[in-house]
Protein backbone atom coordinates (compact mmCIF):
# COMPACT_ATOMS: atom_id res chain seq x y z
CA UNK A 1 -11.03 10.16 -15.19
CA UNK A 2 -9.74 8.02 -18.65
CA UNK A 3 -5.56 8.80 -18.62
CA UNK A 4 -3.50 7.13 -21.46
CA UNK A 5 -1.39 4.55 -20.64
CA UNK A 6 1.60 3.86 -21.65
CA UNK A 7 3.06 0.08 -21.39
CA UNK A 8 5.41 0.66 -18.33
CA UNK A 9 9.23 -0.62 -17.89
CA UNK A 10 8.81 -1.21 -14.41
CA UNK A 11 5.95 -0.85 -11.80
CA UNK A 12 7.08 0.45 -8.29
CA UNK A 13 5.64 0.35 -4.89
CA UNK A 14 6.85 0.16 -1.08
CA UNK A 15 7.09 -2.66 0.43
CA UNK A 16 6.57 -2.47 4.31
CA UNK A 17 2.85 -2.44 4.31
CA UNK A 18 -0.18 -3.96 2.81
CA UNK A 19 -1.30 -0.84 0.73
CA UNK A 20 2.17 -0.84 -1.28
CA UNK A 21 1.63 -4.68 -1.72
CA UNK A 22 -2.09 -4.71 -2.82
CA UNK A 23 -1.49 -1.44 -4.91
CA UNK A 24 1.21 -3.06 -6.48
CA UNK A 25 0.00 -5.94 -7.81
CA UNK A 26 -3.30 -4.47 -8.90
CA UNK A 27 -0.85 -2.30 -11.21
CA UNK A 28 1.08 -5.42 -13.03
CA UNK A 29 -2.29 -7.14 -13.40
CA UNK A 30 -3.41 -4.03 -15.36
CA UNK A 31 -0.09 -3.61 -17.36
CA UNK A 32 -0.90 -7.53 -18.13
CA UNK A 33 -3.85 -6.69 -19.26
CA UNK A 34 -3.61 -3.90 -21.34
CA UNK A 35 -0.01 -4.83 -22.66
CA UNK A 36 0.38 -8.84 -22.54
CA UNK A 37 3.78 -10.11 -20.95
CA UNK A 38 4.62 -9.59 -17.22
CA UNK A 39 5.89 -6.42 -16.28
CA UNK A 40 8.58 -6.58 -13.35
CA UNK A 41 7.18 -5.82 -9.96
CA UNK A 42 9.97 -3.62 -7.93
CA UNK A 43 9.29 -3.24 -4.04
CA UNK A 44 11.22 -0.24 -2.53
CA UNK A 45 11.95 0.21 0.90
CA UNK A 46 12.90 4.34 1.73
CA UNK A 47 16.48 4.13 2.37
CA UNK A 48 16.87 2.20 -1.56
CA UNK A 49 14.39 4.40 -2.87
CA UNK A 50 15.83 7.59 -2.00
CA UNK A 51 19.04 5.98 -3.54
CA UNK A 52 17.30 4.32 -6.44
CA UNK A 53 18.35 5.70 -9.93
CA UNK A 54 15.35 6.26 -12.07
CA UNK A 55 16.57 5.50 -15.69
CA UNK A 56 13.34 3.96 -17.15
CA UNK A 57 11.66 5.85 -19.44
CA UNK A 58 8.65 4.59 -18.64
CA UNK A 59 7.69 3.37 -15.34
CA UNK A 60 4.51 2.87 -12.95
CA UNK A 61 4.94 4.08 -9.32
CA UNK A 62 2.57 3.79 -6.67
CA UNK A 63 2.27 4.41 -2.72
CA UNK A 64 5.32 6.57 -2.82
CA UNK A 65 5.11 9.97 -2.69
CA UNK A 66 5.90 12.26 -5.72
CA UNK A 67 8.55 14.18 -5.93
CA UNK A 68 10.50 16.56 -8.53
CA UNK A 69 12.28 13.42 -9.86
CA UNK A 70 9.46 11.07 -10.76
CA UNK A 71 8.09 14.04 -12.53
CA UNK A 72 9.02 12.40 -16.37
CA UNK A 73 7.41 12.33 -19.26
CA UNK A 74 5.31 8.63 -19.41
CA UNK A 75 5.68 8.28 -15.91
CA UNK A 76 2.21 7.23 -13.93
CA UNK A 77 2.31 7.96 -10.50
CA UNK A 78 -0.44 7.09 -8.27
CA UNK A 79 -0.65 7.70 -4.26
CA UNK A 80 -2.26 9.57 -1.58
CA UNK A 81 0.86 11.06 0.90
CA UNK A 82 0.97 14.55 0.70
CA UNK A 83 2.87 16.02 -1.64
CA UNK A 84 4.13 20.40 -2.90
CA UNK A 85 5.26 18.95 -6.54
CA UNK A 86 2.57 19.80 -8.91
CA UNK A 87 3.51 17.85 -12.26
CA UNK A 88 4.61 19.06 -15.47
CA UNK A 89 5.39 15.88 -17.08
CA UNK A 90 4.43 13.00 -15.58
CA UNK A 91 0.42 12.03 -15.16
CA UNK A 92 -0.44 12.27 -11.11
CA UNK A 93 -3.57 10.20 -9.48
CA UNK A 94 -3.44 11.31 -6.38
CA UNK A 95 -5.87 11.99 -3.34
CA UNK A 96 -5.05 11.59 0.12
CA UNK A 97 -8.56 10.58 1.35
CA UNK A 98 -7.86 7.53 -0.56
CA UNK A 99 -5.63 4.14 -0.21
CA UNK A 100 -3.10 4.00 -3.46
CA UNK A 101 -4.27 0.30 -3.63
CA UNK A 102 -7.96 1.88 -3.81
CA UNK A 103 -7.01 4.40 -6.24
CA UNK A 104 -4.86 1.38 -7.79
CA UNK A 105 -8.38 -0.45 -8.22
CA UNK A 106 -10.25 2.42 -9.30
CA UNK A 107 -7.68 2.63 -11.96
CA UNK A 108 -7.90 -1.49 -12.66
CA UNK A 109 -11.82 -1.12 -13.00
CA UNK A 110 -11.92 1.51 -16.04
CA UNK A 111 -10.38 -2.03 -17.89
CA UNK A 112 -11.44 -4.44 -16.43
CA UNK A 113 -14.10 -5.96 -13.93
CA UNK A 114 -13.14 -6.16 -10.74
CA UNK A 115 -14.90 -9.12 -7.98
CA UNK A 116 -16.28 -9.16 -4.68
CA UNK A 117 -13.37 -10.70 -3.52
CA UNK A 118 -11.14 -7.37 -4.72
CA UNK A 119 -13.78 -5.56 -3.43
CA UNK A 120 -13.35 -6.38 0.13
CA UNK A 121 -9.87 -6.87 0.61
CA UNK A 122 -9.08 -3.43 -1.15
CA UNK A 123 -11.49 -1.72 1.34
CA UNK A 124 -9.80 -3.81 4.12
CA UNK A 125 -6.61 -1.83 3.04
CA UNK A 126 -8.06 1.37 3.02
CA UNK A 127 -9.55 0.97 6.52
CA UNK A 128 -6.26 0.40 7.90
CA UNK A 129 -3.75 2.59 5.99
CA UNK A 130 -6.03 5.64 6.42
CA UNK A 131 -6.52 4.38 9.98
CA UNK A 132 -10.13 4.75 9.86
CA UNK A 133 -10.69 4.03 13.13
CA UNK A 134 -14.41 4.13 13.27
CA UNK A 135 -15.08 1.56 10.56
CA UNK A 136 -16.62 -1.57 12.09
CA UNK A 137 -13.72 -3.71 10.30
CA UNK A 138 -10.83 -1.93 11.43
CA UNK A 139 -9.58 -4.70 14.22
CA UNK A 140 -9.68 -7.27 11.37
CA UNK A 141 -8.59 -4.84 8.73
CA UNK A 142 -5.28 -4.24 11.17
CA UNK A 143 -4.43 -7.76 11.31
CA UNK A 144 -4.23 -8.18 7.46
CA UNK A 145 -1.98 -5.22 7.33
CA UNK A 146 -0.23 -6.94 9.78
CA UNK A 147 0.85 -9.89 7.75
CA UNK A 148 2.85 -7.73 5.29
CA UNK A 149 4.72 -5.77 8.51
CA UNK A 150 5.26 -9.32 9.56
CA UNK A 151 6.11 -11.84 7.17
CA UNK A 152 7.44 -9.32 4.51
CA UNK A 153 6.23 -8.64 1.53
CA UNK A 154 7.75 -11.18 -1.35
CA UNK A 155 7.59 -13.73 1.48
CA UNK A 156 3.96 -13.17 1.45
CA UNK A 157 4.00 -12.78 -2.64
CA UNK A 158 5.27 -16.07 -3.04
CA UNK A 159 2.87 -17.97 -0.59
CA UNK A 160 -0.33 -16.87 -2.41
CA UNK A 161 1.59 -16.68 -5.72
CA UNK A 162 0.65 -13.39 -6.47
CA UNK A 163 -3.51 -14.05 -5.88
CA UNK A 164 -4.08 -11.10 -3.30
CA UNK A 165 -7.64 -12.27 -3.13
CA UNK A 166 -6.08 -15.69 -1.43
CA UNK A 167 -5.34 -13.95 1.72
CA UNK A 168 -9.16 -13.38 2.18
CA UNK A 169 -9.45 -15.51 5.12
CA UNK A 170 -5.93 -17.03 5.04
CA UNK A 171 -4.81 -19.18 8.35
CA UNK A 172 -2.12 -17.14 8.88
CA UNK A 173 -4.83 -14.19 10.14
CA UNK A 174 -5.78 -16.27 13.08
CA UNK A 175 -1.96 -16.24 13.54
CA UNK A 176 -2.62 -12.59 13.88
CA UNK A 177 -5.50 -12.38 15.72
CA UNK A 178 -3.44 -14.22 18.59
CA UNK A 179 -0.80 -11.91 18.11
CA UNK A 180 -3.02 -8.92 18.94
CA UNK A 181 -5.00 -10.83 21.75
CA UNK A 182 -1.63 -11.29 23.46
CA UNK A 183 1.08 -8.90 22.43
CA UNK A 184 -1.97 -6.03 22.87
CA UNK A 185 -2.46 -6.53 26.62
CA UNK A 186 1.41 -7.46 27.41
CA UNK A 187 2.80 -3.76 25.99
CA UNK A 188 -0.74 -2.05 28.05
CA UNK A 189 0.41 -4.02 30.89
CA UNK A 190 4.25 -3.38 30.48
CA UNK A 191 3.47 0.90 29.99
CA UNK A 192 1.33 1.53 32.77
CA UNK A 193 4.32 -0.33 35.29
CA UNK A 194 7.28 1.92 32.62
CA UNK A 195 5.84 4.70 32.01
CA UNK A 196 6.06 7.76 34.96
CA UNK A 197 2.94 10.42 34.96
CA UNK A 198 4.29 13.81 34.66
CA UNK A 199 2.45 16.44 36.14
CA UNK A 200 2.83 19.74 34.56
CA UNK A 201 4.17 22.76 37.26
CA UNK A 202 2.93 26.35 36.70
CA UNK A 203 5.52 28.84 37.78
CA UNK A 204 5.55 30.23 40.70
């Protein structure tokens, strides 16, 4: 589906997991693209979002859910949480079987190519914020969702410099990997000697 685009104030996204932060900066590459200049990258955590004034008259928001307020004329939002507000103003992509970073990229590719490397990590995304347990890549899809959880998300910006692609393969996975291989066992270990079995009574 071709939607007009308008050049955006501000692009917004969460920023406690790797969906927000792929989705993102998929979005400010576009508004590059199409527009020239940088548009300002703005990553919300809940507590400032549901406190956040929304006085742009334009603005980009993705992988938060919409809501009567974001509902503005030249206002893109694009996400996949469930949602009862059915737009009036604003222009909605939204589909909960998808990622916002792979509706993000869908969005990206009606402008411009995208690459293999795009390619895998935004499926790596969707695998593990739709928890698609089943996919043969969802340990390793995990720990990259991981490193945004753990090392925050302009932390992580600033160490690949804004080239999502770079954390294809990045050292700090193995990092991760370790993580999991350790931490995983320890917390299996530590419920089974915490936790107490509760037996359900009938009544007598």
């Amino acid at each position: 589906m071709s939607i007009h685009l308008s050049r955006p104030e501000v692009i917004l996204t969460h920023e406690s997991d790797l969906d927000g932060f792929v989705a993102g900066v998929l979005l400010q590459r576009l508004a590059h693209r199409l527009f020239g200049g940088e548009v300002r990258l703005e990553a919300c955590n809940y507590n400032y979002w549901r406190q956040r004034e929304l006085r742009e008259r334009t603005a980009w928001v993705t992988d938060l859910n919409f809501e009567p307020r974001l509902d503005k004329p030249n206002w893109l939002i694009i996400d996949h949480h469930v949602t009862d507000t059915a737009p009036k103003q604003a222009t909605l992509v939204h589909d909960v079987n998808k990622s916002a970073g792979l509706l993000c990229y869908e969005l990206y590719q009606q402008h411009q190519p995208g690459s293999e490397e795009l390619d895998r990590l935004v499926h790596l995304n969707n695998v593990s914020d739709l928890f698609l347990e089943d996919d043969p890549d969802f340990v390793l899809a995990s720990d990259y969702a991981n490193l945004v959880k753990i090392y925050q998300f302009w932390n992580l910006h600033a160490l690949i410099e804004g080239e999502i692609e770079r954390l294809l393969d990045h050292p700090l996975l193995e990092v991760m990997a370790v993580k999991r291989r350790i931490e995983d066992p320890l917390g299996l270990a530590w419920s089974k000697g915490n936790i107490t079995e509760l037996a359900l009574m009938s009544a007598l």
